[in-house]
C-alpha atoms as a PDB file:
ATOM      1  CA  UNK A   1      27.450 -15.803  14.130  1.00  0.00           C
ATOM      2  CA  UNK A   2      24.692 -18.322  15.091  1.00  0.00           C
ATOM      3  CA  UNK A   3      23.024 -15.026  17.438  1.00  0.00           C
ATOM      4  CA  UNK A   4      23.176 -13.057  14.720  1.00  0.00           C
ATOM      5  CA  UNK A   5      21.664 -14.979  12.601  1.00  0.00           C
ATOM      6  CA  UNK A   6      18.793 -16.182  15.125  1.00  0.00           C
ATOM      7  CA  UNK A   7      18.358 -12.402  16.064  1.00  0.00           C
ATOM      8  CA  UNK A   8      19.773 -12.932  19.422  1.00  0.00           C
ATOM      9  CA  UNK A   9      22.462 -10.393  20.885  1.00  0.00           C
ATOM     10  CA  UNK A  10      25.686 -12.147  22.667  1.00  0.00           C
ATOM     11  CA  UNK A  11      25.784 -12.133  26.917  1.00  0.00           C
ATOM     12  CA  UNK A  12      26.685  -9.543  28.260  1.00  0.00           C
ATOM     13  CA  UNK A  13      30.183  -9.186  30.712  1.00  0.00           C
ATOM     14  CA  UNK A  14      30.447  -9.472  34.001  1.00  0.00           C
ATOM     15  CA  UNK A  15      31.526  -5.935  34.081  1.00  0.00           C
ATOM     16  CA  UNK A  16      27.886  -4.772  32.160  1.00  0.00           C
ATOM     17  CA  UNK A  17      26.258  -6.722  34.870  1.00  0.00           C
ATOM     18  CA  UNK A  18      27.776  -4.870  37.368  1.00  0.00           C
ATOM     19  CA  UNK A  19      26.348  -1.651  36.043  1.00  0.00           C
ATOM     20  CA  UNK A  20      23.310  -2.533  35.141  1.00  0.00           C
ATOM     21  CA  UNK A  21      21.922  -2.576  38.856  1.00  0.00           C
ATOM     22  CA  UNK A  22      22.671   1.315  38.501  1.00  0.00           C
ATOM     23  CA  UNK A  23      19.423   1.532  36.796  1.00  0.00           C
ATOM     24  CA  UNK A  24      17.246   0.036  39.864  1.00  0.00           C
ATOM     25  CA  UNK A  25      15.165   2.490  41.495  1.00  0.00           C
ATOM     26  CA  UNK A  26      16.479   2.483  44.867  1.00  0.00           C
ATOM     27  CA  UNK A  27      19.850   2.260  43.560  1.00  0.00           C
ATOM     28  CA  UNK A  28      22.182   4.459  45.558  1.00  0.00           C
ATOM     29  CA  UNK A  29      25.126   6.552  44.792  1.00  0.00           C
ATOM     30  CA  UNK A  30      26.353   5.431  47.395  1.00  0.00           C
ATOM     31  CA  UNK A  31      26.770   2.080  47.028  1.00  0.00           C
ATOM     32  CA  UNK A  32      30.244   0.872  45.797  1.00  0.00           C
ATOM     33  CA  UNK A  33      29.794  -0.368  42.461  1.00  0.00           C
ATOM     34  CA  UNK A  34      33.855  -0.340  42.156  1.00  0.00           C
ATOM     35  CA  UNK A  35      34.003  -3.320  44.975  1.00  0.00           C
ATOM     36  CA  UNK A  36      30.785  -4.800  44.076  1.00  0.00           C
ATOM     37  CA  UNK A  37      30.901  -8.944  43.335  1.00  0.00           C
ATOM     38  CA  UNK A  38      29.070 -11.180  40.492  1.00  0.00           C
ATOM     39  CA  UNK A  39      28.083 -14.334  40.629  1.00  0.00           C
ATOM     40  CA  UNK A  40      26.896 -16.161  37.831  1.00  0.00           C
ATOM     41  CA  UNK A  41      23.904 -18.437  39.162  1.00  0.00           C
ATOM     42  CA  UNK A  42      22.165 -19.510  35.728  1.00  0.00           C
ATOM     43  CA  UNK A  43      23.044 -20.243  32.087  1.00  0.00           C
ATOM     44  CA  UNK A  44      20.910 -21.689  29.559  1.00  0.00           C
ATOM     45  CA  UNK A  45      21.445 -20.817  25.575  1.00  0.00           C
ATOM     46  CA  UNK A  46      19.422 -17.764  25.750  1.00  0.00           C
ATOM     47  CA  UNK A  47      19.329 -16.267  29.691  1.00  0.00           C
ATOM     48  CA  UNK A  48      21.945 -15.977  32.086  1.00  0.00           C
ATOM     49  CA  UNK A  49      21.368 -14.917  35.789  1.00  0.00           C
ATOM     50  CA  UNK A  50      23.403 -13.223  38.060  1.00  0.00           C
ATOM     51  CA  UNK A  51      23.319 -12.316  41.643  1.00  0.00           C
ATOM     52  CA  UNK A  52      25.326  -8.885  42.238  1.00  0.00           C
ATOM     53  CA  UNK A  53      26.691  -7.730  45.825  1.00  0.00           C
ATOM     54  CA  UNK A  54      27.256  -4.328  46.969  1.00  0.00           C
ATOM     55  CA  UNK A  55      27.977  -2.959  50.517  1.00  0.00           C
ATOM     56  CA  UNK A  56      24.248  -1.852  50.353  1.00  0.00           C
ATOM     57  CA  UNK A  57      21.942  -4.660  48.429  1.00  0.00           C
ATOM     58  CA  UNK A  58      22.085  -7.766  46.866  1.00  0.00           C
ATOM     59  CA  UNK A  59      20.743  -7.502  43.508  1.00  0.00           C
ATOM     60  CA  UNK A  60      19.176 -10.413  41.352  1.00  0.00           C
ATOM     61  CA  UNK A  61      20.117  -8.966  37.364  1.00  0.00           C
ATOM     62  CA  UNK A  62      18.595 -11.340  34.261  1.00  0.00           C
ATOM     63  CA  UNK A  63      20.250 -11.117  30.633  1.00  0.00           C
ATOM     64  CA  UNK A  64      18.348 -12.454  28.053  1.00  0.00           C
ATOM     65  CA  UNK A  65      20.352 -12.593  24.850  1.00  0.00           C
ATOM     66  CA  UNK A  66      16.979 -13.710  22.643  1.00  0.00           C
ATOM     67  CA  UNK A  67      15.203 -10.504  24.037  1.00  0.00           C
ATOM     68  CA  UNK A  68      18.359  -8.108  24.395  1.00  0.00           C
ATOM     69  CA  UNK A  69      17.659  -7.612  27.445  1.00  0.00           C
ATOM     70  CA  UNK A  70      20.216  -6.372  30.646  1.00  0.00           C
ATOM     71  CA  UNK A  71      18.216  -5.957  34.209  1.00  0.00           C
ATOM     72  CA  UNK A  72      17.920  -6.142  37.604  1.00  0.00           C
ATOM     73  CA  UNK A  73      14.913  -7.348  38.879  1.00  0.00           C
ATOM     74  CA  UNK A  74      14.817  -7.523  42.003  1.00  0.00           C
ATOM     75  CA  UNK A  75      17.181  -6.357  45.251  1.00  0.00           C
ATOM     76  CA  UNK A  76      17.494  -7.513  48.916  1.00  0.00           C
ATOM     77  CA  UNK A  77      18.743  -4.062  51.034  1.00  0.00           C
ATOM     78  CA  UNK A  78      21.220  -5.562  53.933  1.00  0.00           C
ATOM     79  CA  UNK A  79      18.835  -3.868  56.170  1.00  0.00           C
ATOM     80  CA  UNK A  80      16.615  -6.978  55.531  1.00  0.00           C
ATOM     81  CA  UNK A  81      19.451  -9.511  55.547  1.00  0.00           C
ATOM     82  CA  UNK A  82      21.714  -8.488  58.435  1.00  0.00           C
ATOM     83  CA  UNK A  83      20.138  -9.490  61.843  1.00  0.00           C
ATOM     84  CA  UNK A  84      21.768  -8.883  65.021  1.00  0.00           C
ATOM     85  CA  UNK A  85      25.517  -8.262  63.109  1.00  0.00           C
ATOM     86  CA  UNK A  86      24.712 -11.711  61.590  1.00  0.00           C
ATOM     87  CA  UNK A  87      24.054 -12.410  57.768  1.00  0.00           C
ATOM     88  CA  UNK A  88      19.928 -14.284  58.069  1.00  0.00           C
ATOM     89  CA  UNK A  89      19.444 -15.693  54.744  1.00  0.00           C
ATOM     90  CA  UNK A  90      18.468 -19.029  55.105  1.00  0.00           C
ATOM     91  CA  UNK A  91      18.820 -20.554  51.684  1.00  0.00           C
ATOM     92  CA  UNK A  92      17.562 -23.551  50.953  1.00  0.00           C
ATOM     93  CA  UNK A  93      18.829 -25.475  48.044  1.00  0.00           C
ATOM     94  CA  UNK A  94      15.932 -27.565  45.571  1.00  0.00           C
ATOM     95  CA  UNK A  95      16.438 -30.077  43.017  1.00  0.00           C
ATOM     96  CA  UNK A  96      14.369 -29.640  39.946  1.00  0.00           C
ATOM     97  CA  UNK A  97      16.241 -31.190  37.404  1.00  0.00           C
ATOM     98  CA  UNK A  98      19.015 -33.061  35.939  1.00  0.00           C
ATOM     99  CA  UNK A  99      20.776 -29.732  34.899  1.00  0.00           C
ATOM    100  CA  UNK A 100      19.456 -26.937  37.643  1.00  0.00           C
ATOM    101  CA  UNK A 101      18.028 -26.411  40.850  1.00  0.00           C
ATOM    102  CA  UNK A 102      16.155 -24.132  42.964  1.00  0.00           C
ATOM    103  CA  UNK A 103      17.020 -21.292  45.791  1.00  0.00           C
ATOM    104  CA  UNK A 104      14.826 -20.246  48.312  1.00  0.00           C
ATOM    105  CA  UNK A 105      15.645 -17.274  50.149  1.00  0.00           C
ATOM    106  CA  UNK A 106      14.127 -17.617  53.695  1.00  0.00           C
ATOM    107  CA  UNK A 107      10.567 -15.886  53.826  1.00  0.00           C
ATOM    108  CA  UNK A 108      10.697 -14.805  49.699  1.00  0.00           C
ATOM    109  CA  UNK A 109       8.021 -16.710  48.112  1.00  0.00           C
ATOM    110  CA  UNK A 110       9.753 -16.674  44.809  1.00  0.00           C
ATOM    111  CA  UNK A 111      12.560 -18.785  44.050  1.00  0.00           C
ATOM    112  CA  UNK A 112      15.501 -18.202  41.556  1.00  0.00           C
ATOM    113  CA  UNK A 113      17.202 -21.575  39.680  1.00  0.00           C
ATOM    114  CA  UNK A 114      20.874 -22.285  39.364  1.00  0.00           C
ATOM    115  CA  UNK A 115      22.495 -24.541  37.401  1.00  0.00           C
ATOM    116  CA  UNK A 116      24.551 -27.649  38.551  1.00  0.00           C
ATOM    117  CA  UNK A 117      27.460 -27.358  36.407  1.00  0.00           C
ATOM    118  CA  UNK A 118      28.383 -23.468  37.373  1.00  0.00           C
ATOM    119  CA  UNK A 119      28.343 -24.738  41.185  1.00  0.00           C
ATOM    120  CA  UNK A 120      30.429 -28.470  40.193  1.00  0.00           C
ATOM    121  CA  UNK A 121      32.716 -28.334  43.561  1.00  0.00           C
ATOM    122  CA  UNK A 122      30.876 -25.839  46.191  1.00  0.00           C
ATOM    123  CA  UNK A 123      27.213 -25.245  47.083  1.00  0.00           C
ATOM    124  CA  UNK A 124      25.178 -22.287  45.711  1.00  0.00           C
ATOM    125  CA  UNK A 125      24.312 -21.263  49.119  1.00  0.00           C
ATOM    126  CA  UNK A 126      27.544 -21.296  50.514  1.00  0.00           C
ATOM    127  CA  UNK A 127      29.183 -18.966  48.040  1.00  0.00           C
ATOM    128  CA  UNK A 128      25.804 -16.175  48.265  1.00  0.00           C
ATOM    129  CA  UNK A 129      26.406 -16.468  52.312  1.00  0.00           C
ATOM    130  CA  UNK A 130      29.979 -15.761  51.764  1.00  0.00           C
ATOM    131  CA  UNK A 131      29.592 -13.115  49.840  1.00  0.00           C
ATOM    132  CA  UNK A 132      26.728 -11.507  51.309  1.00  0.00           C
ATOM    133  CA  UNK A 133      29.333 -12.168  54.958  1.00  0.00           C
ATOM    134  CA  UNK A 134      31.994 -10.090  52.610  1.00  0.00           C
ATOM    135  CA  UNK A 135      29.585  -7.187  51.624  1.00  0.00           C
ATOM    136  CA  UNK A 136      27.495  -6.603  54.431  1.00  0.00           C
ATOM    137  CA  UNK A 137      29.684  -7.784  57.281  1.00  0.00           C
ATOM    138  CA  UNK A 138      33.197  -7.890  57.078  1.00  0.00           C
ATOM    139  CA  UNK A 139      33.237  -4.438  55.975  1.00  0.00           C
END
């Protein structure tokens, strides 16, 4: 009731996420949307981020409840993180906060933020690599 009445839409499910990377503009058809994996990296009152895994790319999707809006805005092919059969992501965690952090993906120069409490008993990192191990490698 409170996003209604502020003009902001509710998040979005996990499933919505999902599809949302179909509308990316290398997006393939051949990428298994049916098998792909979301991970919920950032949550504030009005944006949540989401990293989502295929067997093709790793796709960085924002949803902004205050600006209704669902999207992928960036994607990583596995061309570009598989190296020599081996998953070469080099994350590097960052404090910025009491609430969130930082992630640096190897030679990116932009960085994405997480928040603490979503990642209370594992790292960030190590969940991505093990996913991006599931999707690109153990295939």
């Amino acid at each position: 009731m409170l996003n209604f009445l502020l003009g902001r839409s509710s998040f979005k499910k996990k499933g919505q996420v999902i599809d949302s990377i179909r509308s990316f503009e290398r997006f393939d058809d051949r990428e298994n949307v049916d098998e792909a994996d979301a991970l919920l990296i950032f949550k504030s009152d009005t944006q949540q981020c989401w990293l989502v895994f295929t067997n093709q790319r790793m796709y960085f999707v924002i949803d902004d409840s205050e600006q209704s809006i669902l999207k992928p805005l960036w994607a990583r092919d596995k061309e570009n993180i598989v190296v020599d059969g081996r998953v070469n992501l080099h994350i590097k965690e960052e404090r910025q906060s009491k609430e969130t952090g930082k992630l640096y993906f190897g030679k990116m120069n932009n960085s994405i933020l997480y928040t603490y409490s979503l990642f209370s008993n594992s790292s960030p990192a190590g969940i991505i690599l093990a996913l991006a191990n599931k999707h690109f490698i153990d295939q």
